[in-house]
C-alpha atoms as a PDB file:
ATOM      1  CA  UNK A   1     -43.541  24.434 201.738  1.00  0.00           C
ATOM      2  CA  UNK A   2     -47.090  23.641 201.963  1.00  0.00           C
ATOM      3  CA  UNK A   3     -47.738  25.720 198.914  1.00  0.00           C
ATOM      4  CA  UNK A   4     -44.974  24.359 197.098  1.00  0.00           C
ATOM      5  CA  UNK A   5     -45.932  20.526 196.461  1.00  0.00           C
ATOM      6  CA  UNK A   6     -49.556  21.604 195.289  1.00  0.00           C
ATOM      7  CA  UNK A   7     -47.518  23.615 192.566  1.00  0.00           C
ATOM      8  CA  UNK A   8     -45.288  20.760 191.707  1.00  0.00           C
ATOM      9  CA  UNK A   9     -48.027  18.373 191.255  1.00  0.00           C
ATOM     10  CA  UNK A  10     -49.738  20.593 189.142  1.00  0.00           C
ATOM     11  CA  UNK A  11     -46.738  21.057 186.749  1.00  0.00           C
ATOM     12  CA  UNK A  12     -45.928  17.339 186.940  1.00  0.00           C
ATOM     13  CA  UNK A  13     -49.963  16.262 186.120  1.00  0.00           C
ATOM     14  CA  UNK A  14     -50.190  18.924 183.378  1.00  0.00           C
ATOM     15  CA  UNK A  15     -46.669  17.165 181.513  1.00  0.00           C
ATOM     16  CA  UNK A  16     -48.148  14.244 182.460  1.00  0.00           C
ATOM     17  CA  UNK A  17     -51.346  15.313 180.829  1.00  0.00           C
ATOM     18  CA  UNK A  18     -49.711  16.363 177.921  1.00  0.00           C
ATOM     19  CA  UNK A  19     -47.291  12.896 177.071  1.00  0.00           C
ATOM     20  CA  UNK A  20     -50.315  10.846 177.462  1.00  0.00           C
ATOM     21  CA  UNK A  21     -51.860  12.826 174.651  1.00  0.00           C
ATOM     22  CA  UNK A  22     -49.515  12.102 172.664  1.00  0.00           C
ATOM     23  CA  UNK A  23     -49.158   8.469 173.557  1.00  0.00           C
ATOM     24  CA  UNK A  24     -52.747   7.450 173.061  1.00  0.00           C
ATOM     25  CA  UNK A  25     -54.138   5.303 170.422  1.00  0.00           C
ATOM     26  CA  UNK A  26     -55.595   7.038 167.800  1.00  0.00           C
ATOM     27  CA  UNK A  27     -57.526   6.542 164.726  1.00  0.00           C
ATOM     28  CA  UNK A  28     -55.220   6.227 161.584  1.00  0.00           C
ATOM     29  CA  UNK A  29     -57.673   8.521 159.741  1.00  0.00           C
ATOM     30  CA  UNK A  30     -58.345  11.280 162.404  1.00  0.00           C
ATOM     31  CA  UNK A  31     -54.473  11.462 163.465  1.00  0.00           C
ATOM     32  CA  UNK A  32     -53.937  14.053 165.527  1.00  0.00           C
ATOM     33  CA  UNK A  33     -50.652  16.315 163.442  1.00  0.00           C
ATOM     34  CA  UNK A  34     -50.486  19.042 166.717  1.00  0.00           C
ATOM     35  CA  UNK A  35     -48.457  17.550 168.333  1.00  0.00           C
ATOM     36  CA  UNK A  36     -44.491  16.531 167.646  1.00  0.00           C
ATOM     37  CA  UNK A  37     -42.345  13.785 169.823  1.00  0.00           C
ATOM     38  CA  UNK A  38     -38.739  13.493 169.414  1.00  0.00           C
ATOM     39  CA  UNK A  39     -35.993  12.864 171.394  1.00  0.00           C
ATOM     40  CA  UNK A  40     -32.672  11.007 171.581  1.00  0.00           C
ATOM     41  CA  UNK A  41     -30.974   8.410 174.594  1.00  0.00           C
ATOM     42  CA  UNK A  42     -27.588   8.298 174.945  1.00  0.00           C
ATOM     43  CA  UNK A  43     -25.460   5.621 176.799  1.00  0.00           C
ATOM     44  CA  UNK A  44     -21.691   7.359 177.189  1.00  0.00           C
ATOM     45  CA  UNK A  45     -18.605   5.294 178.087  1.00  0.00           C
ATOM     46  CA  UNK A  46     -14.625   6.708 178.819  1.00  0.00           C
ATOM     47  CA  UNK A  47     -12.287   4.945 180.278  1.00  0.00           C
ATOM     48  CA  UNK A  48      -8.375   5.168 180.535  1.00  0.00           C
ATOM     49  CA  UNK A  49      -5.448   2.783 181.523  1.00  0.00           C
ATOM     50  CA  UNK A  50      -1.786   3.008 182.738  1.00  0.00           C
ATOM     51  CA  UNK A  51       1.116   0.354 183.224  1.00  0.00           C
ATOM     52  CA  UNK A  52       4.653   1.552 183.682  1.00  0.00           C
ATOM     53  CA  UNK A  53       3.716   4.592 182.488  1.00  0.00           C
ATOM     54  CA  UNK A  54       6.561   7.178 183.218  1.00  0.00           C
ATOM     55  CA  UNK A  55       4.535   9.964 183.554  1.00  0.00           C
ATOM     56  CA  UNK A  56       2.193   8.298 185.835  1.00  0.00           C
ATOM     57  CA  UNK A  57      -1.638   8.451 185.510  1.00  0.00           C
ATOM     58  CA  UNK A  58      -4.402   6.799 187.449  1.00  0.00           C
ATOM     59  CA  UNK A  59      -6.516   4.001 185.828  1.00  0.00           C
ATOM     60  CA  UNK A  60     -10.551   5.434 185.248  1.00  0.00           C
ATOM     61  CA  UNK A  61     -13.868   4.614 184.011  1.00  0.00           C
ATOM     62  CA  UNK A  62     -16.885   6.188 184.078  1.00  0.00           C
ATOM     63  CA  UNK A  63     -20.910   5.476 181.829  1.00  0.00           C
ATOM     64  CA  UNK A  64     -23.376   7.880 181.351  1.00  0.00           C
ATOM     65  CA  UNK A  65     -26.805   7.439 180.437  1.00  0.00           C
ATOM     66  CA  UNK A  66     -28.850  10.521 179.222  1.00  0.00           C
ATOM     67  CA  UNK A  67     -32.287  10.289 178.421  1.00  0.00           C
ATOM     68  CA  UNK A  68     -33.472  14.043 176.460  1.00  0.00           C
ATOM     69  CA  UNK A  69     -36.900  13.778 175.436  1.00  0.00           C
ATOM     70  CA  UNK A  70     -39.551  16.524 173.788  1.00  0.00           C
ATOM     71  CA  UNK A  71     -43.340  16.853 173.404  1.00  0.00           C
ATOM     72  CA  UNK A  72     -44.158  19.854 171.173  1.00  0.00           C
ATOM     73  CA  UNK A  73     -48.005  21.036 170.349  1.00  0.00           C
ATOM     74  CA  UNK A  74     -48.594  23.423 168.420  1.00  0.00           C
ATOM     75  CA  UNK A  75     -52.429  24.679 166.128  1.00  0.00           C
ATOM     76  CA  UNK A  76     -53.452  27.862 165.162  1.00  0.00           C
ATOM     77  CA  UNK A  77     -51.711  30.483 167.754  1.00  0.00           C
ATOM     78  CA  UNK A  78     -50.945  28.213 170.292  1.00  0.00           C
ATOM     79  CA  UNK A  79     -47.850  26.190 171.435  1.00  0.00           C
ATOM     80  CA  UNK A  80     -46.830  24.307 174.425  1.00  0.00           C
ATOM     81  CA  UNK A  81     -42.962  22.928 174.193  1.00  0.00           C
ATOM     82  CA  UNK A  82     -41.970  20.449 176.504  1.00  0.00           C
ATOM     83  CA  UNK A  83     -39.037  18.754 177.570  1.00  0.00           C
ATOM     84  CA  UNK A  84     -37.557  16.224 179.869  1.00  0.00           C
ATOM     85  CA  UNK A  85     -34.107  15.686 180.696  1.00  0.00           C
ATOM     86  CA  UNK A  86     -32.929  12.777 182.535  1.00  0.00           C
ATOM     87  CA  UNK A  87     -28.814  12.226 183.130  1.00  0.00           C
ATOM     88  CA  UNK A  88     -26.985  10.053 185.233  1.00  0.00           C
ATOM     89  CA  UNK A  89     -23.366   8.779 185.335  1.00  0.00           C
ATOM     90  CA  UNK A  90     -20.840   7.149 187.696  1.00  0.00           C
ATOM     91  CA  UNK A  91     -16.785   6.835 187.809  1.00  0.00           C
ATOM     92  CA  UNK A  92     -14.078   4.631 189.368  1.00  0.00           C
ATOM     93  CA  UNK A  93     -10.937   5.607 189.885  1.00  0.00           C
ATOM     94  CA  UNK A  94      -8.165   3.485 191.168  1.00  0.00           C
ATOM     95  CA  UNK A  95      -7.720   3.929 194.920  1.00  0.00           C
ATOM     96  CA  UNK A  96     -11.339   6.132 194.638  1.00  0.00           C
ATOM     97  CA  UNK A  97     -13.966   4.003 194.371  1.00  0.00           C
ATOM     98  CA  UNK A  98     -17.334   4.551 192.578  1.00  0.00           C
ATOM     99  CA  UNK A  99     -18.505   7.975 192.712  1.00  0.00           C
ATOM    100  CA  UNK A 100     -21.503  10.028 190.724  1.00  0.00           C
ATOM    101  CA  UNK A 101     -20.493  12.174 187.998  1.00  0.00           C
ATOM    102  CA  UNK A 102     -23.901  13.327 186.598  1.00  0.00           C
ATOM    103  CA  UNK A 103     -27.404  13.008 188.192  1.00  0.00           C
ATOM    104  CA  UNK A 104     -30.313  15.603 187.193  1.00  0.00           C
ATOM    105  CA  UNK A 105     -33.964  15.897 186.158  1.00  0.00           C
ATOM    106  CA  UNK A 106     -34.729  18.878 184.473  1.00  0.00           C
ATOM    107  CA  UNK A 107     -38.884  19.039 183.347  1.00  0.00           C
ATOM    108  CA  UNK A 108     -38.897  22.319 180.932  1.00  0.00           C
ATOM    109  CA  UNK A 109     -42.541  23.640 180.170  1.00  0.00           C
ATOM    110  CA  UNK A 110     -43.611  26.837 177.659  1.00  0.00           C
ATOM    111  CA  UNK A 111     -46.926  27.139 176.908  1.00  0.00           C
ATOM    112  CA  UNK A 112     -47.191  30.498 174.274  1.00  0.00           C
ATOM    113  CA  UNK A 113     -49.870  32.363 172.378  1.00  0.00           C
ATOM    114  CA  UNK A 114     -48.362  34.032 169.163  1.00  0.00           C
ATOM    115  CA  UNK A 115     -48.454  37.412 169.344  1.00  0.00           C
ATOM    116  CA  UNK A 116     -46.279  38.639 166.121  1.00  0.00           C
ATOM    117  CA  UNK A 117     -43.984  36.365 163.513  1.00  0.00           C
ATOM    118  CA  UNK A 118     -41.375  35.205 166.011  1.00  0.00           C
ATOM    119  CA  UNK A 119     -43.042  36.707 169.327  1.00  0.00           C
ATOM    120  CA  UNK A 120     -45.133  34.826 171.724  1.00  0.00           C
ATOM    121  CA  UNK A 121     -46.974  35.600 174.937  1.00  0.00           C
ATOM    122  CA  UNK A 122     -46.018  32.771 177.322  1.00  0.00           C
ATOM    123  CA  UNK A 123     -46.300  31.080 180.588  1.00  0.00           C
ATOM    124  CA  UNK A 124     -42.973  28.945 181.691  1.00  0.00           C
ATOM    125  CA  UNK A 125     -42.136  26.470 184.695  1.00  0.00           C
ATOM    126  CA  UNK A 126     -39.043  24.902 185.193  1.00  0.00           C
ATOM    127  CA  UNK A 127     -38.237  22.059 187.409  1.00  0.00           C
ATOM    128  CA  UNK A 128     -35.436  20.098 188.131  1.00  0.00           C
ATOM    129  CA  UNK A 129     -33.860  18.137 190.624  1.00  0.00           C
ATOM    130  CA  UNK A 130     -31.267  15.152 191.439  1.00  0.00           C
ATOM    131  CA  UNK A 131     -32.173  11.321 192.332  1.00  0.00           C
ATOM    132  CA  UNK A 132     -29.414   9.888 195.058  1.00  0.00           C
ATOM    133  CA  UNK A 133     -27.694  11.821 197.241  1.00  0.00           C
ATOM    134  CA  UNK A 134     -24.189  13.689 196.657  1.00  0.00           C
ATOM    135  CA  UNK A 135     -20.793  13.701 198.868  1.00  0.00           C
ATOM    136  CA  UNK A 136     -18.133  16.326 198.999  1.00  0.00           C
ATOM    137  CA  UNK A 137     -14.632  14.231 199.848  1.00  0.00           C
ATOM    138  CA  UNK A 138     -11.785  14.970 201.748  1.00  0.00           C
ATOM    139  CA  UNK A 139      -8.363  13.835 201.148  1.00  0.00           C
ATOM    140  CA  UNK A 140      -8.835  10.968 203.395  1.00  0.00           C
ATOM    141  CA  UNK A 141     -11.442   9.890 200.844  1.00  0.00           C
ATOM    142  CA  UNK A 142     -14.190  10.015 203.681  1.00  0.00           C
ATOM    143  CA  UNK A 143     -17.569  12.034 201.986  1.00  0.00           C
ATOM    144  CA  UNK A 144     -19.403  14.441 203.325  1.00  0.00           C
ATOM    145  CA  UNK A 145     -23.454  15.080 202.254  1.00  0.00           C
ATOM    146  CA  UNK A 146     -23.591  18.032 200.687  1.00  0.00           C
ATOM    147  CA  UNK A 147     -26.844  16.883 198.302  1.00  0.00           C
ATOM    148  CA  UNK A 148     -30.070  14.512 198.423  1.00  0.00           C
ATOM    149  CA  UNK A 149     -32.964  13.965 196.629  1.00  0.00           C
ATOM    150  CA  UNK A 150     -35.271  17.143 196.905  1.00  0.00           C
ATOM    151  CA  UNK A 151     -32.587  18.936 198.624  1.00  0.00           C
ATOM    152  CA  UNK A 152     -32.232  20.594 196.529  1.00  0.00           C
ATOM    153  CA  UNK A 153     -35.161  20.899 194.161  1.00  0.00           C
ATOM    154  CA  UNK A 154     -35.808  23.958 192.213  1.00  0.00           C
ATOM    155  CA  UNK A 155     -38.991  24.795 190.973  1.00  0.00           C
ATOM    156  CA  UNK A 156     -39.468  28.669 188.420  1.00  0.00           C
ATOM    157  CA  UNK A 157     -42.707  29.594 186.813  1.00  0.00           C
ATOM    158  CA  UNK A 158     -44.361  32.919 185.677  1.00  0.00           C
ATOM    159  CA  UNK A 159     -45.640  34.689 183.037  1.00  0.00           C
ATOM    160  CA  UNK A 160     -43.602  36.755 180.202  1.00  0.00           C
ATOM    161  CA  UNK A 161     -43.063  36.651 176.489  1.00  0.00           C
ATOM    162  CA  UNK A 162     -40.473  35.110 173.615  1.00  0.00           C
ATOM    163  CA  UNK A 163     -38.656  35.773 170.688  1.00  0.00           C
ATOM    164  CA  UNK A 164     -39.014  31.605 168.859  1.00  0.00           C
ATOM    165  CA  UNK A 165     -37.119  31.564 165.851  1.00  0.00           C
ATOM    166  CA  UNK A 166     -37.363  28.018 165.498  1.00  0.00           C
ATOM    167  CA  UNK A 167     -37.136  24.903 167.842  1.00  0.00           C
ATOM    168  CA  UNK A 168     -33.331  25.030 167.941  1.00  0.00           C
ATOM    169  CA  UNK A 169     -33.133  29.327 168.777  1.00  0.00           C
ATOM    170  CA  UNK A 170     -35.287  30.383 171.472  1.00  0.00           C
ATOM    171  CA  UNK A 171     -35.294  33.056 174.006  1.00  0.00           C
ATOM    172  CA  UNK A 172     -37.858  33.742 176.781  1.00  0.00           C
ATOM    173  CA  UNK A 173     -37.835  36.425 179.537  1.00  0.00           C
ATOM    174  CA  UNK A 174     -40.176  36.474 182.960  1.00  0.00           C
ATOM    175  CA  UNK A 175     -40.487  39.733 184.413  1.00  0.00           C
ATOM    176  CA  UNK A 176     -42.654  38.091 187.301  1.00  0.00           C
ATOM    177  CA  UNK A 177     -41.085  34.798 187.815  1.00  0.00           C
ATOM    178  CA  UNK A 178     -41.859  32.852 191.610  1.00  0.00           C
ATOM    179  CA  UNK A 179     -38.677  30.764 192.224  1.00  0.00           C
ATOM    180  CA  UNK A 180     -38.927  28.054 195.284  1.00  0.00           C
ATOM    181  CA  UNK A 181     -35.709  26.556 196.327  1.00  0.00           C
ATOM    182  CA  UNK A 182     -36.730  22.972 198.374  1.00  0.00           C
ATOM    183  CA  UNK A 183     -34.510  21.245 200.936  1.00  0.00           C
ATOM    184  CA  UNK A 184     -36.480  18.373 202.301  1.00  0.00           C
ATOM    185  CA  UNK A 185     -33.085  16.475 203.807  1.00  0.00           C
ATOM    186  CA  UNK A 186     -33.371  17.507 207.458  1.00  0.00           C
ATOM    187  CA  UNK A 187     -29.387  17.383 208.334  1.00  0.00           C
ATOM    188  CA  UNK A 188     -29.163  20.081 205.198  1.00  0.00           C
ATOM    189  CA  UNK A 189     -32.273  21.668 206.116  1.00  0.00           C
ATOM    190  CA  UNK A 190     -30.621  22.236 209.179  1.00  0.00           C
ATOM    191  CA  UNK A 191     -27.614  23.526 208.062  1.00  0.00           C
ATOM    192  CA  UNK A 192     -29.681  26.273 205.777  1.00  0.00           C
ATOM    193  CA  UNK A 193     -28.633  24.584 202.722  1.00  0.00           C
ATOM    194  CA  UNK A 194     -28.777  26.336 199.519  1.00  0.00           C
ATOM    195  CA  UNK A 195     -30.140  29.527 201.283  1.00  0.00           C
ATOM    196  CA  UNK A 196     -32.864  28.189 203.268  1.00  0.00           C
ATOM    197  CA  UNK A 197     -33.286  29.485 206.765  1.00  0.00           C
ATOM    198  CA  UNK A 198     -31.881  26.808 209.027  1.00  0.00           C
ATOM    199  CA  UNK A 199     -34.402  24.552 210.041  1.00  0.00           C
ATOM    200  CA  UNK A 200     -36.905  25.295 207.074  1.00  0.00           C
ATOM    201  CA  UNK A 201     -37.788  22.954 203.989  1.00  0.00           C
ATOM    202  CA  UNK A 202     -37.909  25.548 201.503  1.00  0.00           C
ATOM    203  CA  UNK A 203     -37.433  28.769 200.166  1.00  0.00           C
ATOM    204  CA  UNK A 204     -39.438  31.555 197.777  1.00  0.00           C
ATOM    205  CA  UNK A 205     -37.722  34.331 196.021  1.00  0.00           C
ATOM    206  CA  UNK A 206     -39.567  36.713 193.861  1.00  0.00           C
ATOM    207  CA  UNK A 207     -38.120  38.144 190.475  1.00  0.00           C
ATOM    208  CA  UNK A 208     -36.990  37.931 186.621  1.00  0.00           C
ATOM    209  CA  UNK A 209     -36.065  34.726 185.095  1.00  0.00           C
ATOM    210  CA  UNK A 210     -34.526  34.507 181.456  1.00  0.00           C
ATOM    211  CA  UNK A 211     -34.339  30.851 179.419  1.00  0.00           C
ATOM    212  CA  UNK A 212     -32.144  30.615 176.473  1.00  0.00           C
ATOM    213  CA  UNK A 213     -31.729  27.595 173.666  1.00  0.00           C
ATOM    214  CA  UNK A 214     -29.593  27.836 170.648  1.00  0.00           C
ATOM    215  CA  UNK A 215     -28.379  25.013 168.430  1.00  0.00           C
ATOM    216  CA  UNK A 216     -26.326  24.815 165.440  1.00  0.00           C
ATOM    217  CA  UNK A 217     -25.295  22.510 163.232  1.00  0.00           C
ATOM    218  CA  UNK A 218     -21.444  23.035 162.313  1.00  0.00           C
ATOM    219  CA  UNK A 219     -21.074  20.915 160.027  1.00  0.00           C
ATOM    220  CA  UNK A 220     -23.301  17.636 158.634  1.00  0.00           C
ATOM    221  CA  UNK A 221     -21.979  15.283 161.610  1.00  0.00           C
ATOM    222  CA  UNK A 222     -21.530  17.970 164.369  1.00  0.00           C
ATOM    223  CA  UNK A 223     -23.729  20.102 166.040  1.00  0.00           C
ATOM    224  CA  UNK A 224     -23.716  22.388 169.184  1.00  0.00           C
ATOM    225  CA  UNK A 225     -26.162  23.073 171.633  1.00  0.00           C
ATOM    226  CA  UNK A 226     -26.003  25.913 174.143  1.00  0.00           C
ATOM    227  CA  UNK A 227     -28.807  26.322 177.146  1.00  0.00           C
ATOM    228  CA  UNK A 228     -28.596  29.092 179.701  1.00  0.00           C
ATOM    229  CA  UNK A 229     -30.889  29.682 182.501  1.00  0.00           C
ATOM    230  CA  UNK A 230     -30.586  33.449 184.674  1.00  0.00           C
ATOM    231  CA  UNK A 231     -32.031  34.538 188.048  1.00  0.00           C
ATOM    232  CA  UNK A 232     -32.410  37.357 189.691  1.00  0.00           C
ATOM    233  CA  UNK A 233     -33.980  38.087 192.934  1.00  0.00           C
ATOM    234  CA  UNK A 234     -35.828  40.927 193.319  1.00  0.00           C
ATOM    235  CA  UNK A 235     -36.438  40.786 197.464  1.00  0.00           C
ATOM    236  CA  UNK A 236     -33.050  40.034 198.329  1.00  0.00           C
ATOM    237  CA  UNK A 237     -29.717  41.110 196.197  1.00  0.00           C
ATOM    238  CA  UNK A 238     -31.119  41.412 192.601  1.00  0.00           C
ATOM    239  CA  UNK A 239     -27.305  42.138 191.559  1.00  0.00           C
ATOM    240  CA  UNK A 240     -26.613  38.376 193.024  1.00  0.00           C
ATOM    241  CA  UNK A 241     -27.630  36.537 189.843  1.00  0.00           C
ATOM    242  CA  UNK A 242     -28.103  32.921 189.439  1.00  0.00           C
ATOM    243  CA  UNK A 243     -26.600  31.387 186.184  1.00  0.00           C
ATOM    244  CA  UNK A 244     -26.650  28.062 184.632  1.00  0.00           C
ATOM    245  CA  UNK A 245     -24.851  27.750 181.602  1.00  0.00           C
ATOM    246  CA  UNK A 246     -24.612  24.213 179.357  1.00  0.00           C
ATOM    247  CA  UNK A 247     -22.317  24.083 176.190  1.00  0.00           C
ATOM    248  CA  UNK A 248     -22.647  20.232 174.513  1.00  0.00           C
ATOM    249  CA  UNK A 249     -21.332  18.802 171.409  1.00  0.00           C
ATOM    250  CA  UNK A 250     -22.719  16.152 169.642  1.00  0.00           C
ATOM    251  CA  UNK A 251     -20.502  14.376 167.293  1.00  0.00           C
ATOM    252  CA  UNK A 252     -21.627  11.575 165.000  1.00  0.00           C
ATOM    253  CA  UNK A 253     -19.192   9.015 164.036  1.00  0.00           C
ATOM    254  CA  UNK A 254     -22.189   6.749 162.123  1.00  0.00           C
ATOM    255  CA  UNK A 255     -25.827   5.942 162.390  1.00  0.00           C
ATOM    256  CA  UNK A 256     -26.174   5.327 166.197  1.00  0.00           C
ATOM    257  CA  UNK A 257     -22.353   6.029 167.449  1.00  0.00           C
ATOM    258  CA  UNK A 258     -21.458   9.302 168.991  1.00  0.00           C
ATOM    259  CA  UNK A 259     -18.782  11.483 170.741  1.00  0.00           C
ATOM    260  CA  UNK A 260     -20.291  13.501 172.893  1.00  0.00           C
ATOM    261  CA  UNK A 261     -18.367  16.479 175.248  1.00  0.00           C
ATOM    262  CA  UNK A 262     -20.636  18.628 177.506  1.00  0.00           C
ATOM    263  CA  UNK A 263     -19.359  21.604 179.735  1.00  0.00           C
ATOM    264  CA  UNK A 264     -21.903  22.799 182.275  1.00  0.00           C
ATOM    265  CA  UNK A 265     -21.146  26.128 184.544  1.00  0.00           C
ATOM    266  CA  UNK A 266     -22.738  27.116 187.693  1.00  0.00           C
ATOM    267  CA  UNK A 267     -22.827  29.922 189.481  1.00  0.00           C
ATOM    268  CA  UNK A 268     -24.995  30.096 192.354  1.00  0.00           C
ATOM    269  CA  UNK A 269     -25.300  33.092 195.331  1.00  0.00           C
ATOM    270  CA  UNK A 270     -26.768  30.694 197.435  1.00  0.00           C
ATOM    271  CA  UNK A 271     -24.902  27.613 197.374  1.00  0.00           C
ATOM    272  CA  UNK A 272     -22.193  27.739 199.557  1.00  0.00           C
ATOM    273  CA  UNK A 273     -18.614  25.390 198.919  1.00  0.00           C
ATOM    274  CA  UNK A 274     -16.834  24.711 201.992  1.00  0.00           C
ATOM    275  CA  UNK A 275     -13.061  24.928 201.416  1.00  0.00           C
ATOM    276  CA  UNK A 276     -10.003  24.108 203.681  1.00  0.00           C
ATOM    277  CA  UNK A 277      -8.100  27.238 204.436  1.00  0.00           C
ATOM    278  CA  UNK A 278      -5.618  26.650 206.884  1.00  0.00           C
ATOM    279  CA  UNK A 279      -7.043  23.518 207.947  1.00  0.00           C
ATOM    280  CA  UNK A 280     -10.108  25.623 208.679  1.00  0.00           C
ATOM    281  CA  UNK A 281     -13.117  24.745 206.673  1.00  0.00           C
ATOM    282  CA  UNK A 282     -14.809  28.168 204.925  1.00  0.00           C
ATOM    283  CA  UNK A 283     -17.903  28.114 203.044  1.00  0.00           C
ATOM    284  CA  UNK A 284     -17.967  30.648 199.820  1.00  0.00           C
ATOM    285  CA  UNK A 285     -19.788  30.547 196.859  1.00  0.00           C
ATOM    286  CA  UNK A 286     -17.756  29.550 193.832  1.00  0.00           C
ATOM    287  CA  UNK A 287     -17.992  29.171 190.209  1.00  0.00           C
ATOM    288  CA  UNK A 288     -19.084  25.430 189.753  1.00  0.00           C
ATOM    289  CA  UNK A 289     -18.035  23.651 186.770  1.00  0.00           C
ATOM    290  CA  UNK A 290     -18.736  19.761 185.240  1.00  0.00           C
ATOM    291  CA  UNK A 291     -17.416  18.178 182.201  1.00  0.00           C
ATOM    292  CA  UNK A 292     -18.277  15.341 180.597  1.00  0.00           C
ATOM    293  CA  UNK A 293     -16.890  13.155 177.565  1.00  0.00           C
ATOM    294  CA  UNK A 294     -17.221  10.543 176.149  1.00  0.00           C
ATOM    295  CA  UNK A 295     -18.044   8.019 173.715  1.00  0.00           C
ATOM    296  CA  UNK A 296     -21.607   5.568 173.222  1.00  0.00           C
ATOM    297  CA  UNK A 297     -24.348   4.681 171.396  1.00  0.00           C
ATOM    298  CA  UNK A 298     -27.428   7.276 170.662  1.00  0.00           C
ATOM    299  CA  UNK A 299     -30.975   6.457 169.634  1.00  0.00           C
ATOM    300  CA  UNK A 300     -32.854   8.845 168.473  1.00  0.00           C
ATOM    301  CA  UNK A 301     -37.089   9.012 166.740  1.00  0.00           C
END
């Protein structure tokens, strides 16, 4: 652990570095063209209602707000794409209460060096993490922690090359990629958590990382964006592979309202599910899956 915050603070100064750049006040005359903001936030609402409803149903609601942001530099043969994600949403369902459906922060950096037409030498880091904490339920709707802030966090970085079509079809590979897997709760830390030893705050694995972005437009008001992320460990089960896989689709009703539907699929060696089996509580790893849906208002520039 004590190398890992030095690390993190590097990555977060050297983003940090990088928006101010593009936020400072410059001369009209000497603008500086490198670099290229855009981004887009989203406010999501569902909700559904029942009375005398013979099929029966349970009255829900749930908002989203999701904040996608990118800084983009780019002169001669150098580029540095960067991107922060920001996503949080709650629910309420009769009889429920108010529970989290979405909470991430996912800071994306790829610095590259062109090295043929669609080919770039690169350097990649890749954190992300959650900002309250996260229950597991039982039927007696009493929650369990299963999730905090830093526990988990998830910091990958290393060195390895790209095939960049264009901003919207990207593909880069690590060969050499450091993953450290933080648990800074102490009752998970305890536990051993998300494959930390019981009792430690964190957790390094050593091996090849792969980051993929593809988006298409399927027709003038729709579009659909795909984003996978893959891990494998080379010290410790290299055939156990980490996978991360978001499918959203963006559709645009008029200038600033949207339907949006995002599916995102987990599957993670180390996180552990427990599950009732006999009215004995196992813990397995198991395909995780979130949806979302919805419809809001989206601002983009």
């Amino acid at each position: 652990m004590k190398h890992t915050l030095p690390l993190l603070l590097l990555f977060l100064f050297i983003s940090l570095a990088g928006f101010s750049q593009t936020t400072a006040p410059a001369d009209s005359a000497h603008k500086d063209t490198s670099w290229k903001i855009h981004g887009q936030n989203t406010f999501l609402i569902s909700q559904s209602s029942f009375s005398n409803w013979a099929a029966g149903g349970a009255n829900s609601f749930s908002a989203n707000l999701i904040l996608d942001y990118d800084f983009d530099y780019k002169k001669g043969d150098w580029s540095w794409d960067n991107k922060a994600i920001f996503g949080y949403g709650i629910s309420n369902q009769t009889g429920l209460g108010w529970r989290k459906n979405d909470d991430r922060i996912i800071l994306n950096s790829l610095l590259g060096y062109k090295a043929a037409k669609f080919w770039l030498y690169t350097f990649y880091m890749n954190f992300q993490t959650q900002l309250t904490n996260g229950y597991s339920y039982n039927a007696a709707n009493q929650g369990t922690l299963i999730s905090a802030p830093f526990a988990p966090a998830y910091l990958t970085f290393g060195p390895g090359f790209a095939y960049k079509q264009s901003d919207n079809f990207r593909i880069n590979f690590s060969p050499l990629a450091a993953r450290i897997t933080i648990v800074q709760n102490d009752s998970l830390s305890n536990q051993g958590a998300f494959g930390v030893t019981p009792g430690s705050k964190s957790l390094f694995e050593f091996g090849a990382s792969l980051d993929a972005y593809y988006k298409i437009n399927l027709s003038k008001n729709i579009a659909f964006e795909n984003i996978l992320k893959l891990y494998s460990n080379y010290i410790s089960q290299p055939q156990n592979i980490y996978m991360d896989y978001t499918a959203n689709i963006f559709m645009k009703v008029s200038k600033i309202v949207t339907v949006n539907a995002g599916l995102e699929l987990i599957s993670d060696p180390l996180a552990k599910i427990a599950v009732m089996n006999n009215g004995v509580t196992e813990y397995h790893s198991l395909l995780q899956v979130k949806e979302i849906f919805g419809a809001g208002v989206t601002y983009k520039f």
